[in-house]
N, C-alpha and C. Protein backbone atom coordinates (compact mmCIF):
# COMPACT_ATOMS: atom_id res chain seq x y z
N UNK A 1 35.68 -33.56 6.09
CA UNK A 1 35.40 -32.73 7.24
C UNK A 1 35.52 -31.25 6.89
N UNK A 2 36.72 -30.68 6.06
CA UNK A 2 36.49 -29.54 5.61
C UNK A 2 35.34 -29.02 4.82
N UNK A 3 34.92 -29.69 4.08
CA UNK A 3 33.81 -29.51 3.66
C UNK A 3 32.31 -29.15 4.50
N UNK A 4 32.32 -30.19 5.38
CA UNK A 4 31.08 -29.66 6.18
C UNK A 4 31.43 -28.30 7.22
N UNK A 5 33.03 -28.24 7.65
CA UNK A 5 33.02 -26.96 8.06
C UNK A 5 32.72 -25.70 7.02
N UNK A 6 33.17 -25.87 6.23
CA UNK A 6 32.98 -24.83 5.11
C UNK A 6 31.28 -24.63 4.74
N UNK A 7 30.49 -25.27 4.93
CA UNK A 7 29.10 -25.37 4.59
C UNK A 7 28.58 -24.73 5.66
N UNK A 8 29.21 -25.08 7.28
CA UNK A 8 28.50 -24.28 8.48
C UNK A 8 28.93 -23.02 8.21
N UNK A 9 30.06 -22.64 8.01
CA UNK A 9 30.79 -21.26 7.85
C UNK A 9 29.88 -20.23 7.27
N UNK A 10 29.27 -20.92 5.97
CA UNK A 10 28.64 -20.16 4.75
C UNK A 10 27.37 -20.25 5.70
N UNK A 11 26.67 -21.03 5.73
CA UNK A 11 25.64 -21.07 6.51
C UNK A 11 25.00 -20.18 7.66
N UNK A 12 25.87 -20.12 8.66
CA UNK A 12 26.09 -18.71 9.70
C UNK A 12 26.52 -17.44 9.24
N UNK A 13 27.08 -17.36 7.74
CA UNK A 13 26.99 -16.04 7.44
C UNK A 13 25.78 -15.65 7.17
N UNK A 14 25.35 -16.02 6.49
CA UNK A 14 24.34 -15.86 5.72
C UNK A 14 22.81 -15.86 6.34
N UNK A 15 22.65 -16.47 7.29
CA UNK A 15 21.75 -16.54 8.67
C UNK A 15 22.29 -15.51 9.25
N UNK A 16 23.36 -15.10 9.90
CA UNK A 16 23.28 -13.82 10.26
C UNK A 16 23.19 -12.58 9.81
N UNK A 17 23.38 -12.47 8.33
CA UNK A 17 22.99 -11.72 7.62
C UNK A 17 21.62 -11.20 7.41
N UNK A 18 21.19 -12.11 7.92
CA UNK A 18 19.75 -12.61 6.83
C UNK A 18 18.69 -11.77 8.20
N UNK A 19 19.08 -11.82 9.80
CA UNK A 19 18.82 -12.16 10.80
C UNK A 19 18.82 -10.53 11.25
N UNK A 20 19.65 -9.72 10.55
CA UNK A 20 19.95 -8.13 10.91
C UNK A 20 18.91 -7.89 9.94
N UNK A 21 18.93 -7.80 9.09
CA UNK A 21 17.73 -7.10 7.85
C UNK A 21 16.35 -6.19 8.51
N UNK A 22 16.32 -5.22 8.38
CA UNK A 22 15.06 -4.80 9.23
C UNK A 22 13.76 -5.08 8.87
N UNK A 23 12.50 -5.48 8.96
CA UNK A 23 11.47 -5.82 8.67
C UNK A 23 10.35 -4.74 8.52
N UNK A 24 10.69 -4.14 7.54
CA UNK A 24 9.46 -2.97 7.98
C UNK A 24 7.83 -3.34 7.45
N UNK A 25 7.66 -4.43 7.09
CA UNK A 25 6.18 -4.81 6.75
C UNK A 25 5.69 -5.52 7.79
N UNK A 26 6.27 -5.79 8.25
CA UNK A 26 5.66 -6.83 9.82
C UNK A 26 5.78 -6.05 11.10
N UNK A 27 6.15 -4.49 10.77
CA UNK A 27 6.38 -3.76 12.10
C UNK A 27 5.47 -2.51 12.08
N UNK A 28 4.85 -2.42 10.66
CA UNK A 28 4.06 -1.06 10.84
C UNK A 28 2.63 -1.46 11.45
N UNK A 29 3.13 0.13 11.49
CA UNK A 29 0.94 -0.17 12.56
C UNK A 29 -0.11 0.71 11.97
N UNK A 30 0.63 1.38 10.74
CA UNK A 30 -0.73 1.92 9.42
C UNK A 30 -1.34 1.23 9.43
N UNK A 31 -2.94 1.39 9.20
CA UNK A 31 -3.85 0.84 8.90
C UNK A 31 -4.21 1.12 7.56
N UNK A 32 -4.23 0.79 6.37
CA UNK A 32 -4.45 1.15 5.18
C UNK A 32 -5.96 1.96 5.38
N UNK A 33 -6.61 2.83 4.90
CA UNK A 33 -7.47 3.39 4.92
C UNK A 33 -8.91 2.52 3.86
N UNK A 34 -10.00 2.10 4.35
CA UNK A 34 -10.82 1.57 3.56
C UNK A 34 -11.87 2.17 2.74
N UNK A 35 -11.73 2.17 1.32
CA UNK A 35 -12.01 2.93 0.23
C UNK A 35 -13.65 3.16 0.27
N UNK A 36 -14.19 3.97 -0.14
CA UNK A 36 -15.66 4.64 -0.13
C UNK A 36 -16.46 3.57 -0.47
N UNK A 37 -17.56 3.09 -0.36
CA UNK A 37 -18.28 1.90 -1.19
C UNK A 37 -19.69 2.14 -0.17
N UNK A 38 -20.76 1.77 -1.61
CA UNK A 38 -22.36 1.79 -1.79
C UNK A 38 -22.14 0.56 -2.20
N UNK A 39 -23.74 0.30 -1.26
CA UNK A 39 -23.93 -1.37 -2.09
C UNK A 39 -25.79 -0.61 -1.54
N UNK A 40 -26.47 -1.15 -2.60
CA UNK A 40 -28.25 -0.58 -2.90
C UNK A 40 -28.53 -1.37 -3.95
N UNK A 41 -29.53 -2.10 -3.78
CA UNK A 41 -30.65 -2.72 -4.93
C UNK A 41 -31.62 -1.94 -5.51
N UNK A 42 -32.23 -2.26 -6.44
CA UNK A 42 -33.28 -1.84 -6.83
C UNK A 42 -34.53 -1.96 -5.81
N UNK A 43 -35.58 -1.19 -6.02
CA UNK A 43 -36.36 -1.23 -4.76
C UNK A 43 -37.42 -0.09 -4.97
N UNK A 44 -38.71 -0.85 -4.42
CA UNK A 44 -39.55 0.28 -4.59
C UNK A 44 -39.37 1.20 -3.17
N UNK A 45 -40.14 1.82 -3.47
CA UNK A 45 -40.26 3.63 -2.70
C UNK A 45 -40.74 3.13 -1.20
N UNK A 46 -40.59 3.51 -0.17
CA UNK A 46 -41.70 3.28 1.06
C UNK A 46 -41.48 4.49 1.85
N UNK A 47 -42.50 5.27 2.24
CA UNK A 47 -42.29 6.17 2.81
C UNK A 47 -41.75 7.37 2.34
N UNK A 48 -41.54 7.24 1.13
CA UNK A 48 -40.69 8.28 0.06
C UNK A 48 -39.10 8.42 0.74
N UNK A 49 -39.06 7.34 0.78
CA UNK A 49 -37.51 7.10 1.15
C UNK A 49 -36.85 5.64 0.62
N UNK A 50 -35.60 5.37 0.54
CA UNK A 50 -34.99 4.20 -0.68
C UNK A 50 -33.40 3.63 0.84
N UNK A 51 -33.43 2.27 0.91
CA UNK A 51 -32.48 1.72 1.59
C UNK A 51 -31.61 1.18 1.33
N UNK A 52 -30.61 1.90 1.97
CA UNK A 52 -28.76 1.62 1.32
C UNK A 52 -28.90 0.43 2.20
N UNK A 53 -28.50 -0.79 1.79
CA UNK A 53 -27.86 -2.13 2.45
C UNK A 53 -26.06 -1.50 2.91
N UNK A 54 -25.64 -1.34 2.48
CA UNK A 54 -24.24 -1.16 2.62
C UNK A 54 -23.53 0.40 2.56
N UNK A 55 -23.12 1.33 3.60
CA UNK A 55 -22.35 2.38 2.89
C UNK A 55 -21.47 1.90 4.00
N UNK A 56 -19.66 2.21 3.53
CA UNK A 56 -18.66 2.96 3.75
C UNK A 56 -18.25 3.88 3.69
N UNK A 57 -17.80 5.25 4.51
CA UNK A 57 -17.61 6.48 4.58
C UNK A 57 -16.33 6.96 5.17
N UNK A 58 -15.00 6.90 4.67
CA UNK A 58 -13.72 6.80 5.19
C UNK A 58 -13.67 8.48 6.12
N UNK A 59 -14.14 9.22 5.49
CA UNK A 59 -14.05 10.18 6.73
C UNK A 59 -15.77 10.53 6.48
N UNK A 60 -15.72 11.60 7.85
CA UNK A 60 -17.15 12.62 8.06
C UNK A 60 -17.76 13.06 7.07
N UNK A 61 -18.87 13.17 6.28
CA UNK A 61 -18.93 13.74 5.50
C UNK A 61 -20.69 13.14 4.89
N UNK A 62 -20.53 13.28 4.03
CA UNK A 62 -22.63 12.70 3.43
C UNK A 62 -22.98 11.39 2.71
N UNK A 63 -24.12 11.01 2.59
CA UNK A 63 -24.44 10.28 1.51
C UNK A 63 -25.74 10.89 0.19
N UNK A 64 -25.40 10.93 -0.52
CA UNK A 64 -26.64 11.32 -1.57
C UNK A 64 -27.07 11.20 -2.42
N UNK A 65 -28.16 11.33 -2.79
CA UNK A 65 -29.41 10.47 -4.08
C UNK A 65 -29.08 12.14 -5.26
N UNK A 66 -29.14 11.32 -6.35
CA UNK A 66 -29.46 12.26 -7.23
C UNK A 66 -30.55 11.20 -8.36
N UNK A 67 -30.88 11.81 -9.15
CA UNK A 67 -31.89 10.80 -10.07
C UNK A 67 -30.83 11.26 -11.66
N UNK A 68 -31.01 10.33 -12.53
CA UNK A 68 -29.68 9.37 -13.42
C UNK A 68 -30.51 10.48 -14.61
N UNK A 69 -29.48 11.65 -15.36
CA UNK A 69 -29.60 12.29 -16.00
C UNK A 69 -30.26 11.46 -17.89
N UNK A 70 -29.89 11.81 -18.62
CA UNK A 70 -30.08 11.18 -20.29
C UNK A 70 -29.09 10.43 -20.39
N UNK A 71 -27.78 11.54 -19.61
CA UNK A 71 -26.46 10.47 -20.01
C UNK A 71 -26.32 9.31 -19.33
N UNK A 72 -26.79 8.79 -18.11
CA UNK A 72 -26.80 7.74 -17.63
C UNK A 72 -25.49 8.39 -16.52
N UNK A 73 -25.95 9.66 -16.28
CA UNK A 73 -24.88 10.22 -14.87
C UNK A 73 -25.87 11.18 -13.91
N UNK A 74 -25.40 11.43 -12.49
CA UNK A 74 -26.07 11.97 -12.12
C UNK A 74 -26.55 13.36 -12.65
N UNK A 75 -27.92 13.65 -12.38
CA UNK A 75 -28.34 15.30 -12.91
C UNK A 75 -29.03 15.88 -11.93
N UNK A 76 -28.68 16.91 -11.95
CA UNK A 76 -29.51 18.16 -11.25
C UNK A 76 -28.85 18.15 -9.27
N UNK A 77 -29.49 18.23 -8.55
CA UNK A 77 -29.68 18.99 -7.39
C UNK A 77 -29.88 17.58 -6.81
N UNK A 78 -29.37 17.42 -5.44
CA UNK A 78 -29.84 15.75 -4.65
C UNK A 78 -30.94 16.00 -4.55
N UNK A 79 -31.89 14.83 -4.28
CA UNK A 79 -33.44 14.50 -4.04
C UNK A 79 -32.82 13.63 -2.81
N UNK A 80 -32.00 13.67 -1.98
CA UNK A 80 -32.23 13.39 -1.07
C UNK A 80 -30.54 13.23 -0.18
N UNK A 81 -30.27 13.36 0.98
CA UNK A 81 -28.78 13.49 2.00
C UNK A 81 -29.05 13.68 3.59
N UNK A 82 -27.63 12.76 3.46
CA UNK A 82 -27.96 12.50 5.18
C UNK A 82 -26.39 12.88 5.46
N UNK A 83 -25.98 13.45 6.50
CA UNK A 83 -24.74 13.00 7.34
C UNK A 83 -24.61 12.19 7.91
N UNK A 84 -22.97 11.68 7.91
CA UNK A 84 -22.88 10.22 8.58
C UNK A 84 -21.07 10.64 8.85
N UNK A 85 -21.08 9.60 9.99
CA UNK A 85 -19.73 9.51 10.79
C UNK A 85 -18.91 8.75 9.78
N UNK A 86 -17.60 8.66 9.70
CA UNK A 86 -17.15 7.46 9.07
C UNK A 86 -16.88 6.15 10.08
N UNK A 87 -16.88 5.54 9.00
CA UNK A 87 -17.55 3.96 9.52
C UNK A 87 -18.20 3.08 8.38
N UNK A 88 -18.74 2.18 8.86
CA UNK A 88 -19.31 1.10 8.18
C UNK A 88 -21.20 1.56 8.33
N UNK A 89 -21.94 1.39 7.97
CA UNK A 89 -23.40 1.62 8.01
C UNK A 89 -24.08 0.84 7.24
N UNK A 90 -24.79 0.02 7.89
CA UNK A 90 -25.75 -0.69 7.55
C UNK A 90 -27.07 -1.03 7.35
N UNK A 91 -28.21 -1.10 6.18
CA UNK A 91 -29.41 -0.65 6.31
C UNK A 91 -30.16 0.52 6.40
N UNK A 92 -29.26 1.37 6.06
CA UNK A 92 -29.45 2.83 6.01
C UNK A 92 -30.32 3.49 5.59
N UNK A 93 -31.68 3.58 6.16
CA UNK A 93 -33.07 4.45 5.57
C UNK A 93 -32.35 6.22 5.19
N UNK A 94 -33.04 6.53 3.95
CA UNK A 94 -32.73 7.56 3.57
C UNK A 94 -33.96 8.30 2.91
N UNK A 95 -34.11 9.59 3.71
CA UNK A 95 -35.58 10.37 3.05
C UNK A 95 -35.32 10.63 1.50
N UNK A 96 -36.41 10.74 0.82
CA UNK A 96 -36.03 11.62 -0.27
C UNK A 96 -36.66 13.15 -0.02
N UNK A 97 -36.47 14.18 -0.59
CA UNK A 97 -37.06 15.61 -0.59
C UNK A 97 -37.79 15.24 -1.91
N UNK A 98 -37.73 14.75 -3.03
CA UNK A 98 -38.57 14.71 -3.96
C UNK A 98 -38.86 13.63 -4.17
N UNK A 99 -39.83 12.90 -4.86
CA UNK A 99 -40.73 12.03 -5.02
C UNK A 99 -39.95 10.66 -6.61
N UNK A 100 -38.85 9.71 -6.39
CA UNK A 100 -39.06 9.74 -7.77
C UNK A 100 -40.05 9.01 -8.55
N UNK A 101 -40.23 8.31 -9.80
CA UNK A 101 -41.06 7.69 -10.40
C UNK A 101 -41.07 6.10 -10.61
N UNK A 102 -41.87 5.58 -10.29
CA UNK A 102 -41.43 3.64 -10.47
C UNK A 102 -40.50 3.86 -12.30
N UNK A 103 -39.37 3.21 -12.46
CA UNK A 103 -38.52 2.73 -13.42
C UNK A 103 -37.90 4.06 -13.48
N UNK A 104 -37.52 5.28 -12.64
CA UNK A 104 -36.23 5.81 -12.39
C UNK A 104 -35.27 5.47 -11.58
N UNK A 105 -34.30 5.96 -12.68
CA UNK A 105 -32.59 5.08 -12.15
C UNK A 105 -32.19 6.61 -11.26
N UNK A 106 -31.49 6.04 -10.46
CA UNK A 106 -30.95 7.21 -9.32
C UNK A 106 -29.30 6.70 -8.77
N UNK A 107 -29.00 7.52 -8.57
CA UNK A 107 -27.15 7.35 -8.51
C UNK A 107 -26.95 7.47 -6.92
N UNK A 108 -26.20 7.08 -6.11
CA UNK A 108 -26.02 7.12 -4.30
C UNK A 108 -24.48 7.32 -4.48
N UNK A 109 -24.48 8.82 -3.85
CA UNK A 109 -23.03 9.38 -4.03
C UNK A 109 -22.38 9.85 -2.54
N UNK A 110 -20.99 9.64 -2.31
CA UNK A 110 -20.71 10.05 -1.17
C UNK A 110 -19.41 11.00 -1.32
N UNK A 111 -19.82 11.78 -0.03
CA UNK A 111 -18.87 12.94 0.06
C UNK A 111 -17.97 13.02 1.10
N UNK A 112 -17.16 13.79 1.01
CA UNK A 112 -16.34 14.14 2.47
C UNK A 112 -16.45 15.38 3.17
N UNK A 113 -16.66 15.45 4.19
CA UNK A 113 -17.06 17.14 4.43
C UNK A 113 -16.21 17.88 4.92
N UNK A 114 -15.81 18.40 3.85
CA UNK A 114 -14.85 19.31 3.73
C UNK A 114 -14.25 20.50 4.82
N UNK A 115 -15.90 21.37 4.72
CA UNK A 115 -15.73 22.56 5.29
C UNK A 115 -16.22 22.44 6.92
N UNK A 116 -16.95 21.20 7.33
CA UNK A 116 -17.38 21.11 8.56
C UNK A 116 -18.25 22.34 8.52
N UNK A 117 -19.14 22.41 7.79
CA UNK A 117 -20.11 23.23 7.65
C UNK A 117 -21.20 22.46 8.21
N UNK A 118 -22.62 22.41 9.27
CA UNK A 118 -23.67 21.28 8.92
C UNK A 118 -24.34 21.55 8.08
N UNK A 119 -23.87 22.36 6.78
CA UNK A 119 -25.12 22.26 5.62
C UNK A 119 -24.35 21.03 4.47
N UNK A 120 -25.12 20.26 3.96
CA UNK A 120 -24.16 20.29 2.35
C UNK A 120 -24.35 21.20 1.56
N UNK A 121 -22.69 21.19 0.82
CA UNK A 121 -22.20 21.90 0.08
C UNK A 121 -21.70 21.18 -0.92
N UNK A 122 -22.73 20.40 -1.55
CA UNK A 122 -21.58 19.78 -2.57
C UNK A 122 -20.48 20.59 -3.48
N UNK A 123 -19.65 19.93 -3.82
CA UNK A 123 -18.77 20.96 -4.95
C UNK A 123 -18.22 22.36 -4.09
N UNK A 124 -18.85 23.03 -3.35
CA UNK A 124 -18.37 24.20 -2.52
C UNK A 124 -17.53 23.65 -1.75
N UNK A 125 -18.05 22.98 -0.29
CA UNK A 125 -17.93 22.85 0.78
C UNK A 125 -17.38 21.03 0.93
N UNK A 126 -17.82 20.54 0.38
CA UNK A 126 -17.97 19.08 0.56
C UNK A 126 -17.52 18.32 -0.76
N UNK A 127 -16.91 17.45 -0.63
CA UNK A 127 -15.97 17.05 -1.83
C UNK A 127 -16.39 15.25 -1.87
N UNK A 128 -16.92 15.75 -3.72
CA UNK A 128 -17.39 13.50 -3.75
C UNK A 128 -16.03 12.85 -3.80
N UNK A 129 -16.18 11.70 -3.44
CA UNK A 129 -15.22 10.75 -3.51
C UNK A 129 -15.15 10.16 -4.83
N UNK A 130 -15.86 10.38 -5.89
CA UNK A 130 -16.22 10.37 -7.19
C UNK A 130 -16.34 10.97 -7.84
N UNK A 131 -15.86 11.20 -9.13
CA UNK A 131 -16.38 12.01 -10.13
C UNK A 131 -17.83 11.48 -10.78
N UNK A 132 -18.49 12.08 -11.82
CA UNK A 132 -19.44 11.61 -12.43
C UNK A 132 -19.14 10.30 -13.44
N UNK A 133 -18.13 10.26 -13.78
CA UNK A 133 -17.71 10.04 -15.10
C UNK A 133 -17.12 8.32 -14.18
N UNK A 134 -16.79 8.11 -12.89
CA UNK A 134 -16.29 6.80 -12.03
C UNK A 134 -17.22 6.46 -10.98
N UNK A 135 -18.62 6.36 -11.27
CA UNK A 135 -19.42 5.95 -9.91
C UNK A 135 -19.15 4.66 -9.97
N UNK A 136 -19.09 3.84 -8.90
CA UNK A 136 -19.36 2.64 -9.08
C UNK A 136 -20.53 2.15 -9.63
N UNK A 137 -20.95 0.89 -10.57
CA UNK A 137 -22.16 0.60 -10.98
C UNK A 137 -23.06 0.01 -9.63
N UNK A 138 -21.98 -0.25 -8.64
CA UNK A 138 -23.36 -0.84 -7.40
C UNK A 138 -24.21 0.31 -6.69
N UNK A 139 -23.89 1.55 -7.40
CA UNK A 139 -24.80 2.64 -6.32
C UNK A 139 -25.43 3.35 -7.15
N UNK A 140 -26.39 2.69 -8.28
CA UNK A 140 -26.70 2.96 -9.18
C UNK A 140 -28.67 1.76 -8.97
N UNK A 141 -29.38 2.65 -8.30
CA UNK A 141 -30.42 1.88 -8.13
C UNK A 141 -31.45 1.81 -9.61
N UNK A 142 -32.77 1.41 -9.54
CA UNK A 142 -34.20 1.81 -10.05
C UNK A 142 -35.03 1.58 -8.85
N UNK A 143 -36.47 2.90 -9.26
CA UNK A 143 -37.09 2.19 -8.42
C UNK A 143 -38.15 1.76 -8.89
N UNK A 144 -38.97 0.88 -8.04
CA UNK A 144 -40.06 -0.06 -8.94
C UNK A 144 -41.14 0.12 -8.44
């Protein structure tokens, strides 16, 4: 009989111990923030414009085309940008300002807008969520 008292004894300590502990992973109400992401196929031209299947945009800020330098990174000036809310976006028609060529590769880059300017500013005003050197390979089209 001492024995099983001695087993409840330990037992209720240790449950009440166990029972104070504060829980702080089951009590927060952060929402982890959901990370930038392009999803685009290859695809010919229509309208001189190219369609994102997929953007994520964690805050306000752009989406934009550049066409895929020698190094296999973006080069030059966008050929094409839109503003967008953050959110999820789906099917996303996007103009181009320049024309590209069937079997050019083109890079889909997103920004945050920085300055709340309505112009883009890349690099000035408006800040990628990427460097050149970490695009993801899914926002990396051709077109055909």
């Amino acid at each position: 009989m001492r024995y099983t008292q001695s087993v409840l004894v330990v037992a209720m300590l240790f449950g009440a111990s166990a029972a104070a502990l504060p829980v702080h992973a089951a009590t927060s109400t952060e929402v982890p923030a959901t990370p930038p992401s392009v999803l685009a196929f290859d695809q010919p031209l229509k309208e001189n414009s190219i369609m994102l299947d997929y953007v994520q945009l964690p805050a306000q800020g752009y989406v934009a085309v550049y066409k895929v330098g020698e190094d296999s990174k973006p080069a030059g000036e966008a050929i094409g940008y839109t503003k967008l809310e953050p959110g999820d976006h789906r099917n996303l028609k996007l103009k181009l300002t320049k024309t590209p060529m069937s079997g050019d590769q083109l890079w889909v880059s997103l920004y945050k807008d920085k300055d709340q300017n309505p112009s883009f500013d890349p690099g000035a005003g408006d800040k990628p969520f990427w460097q050149k050197t970490e695009l993801p390979p899914e926002s990396m089209i051709t077109v055909r």
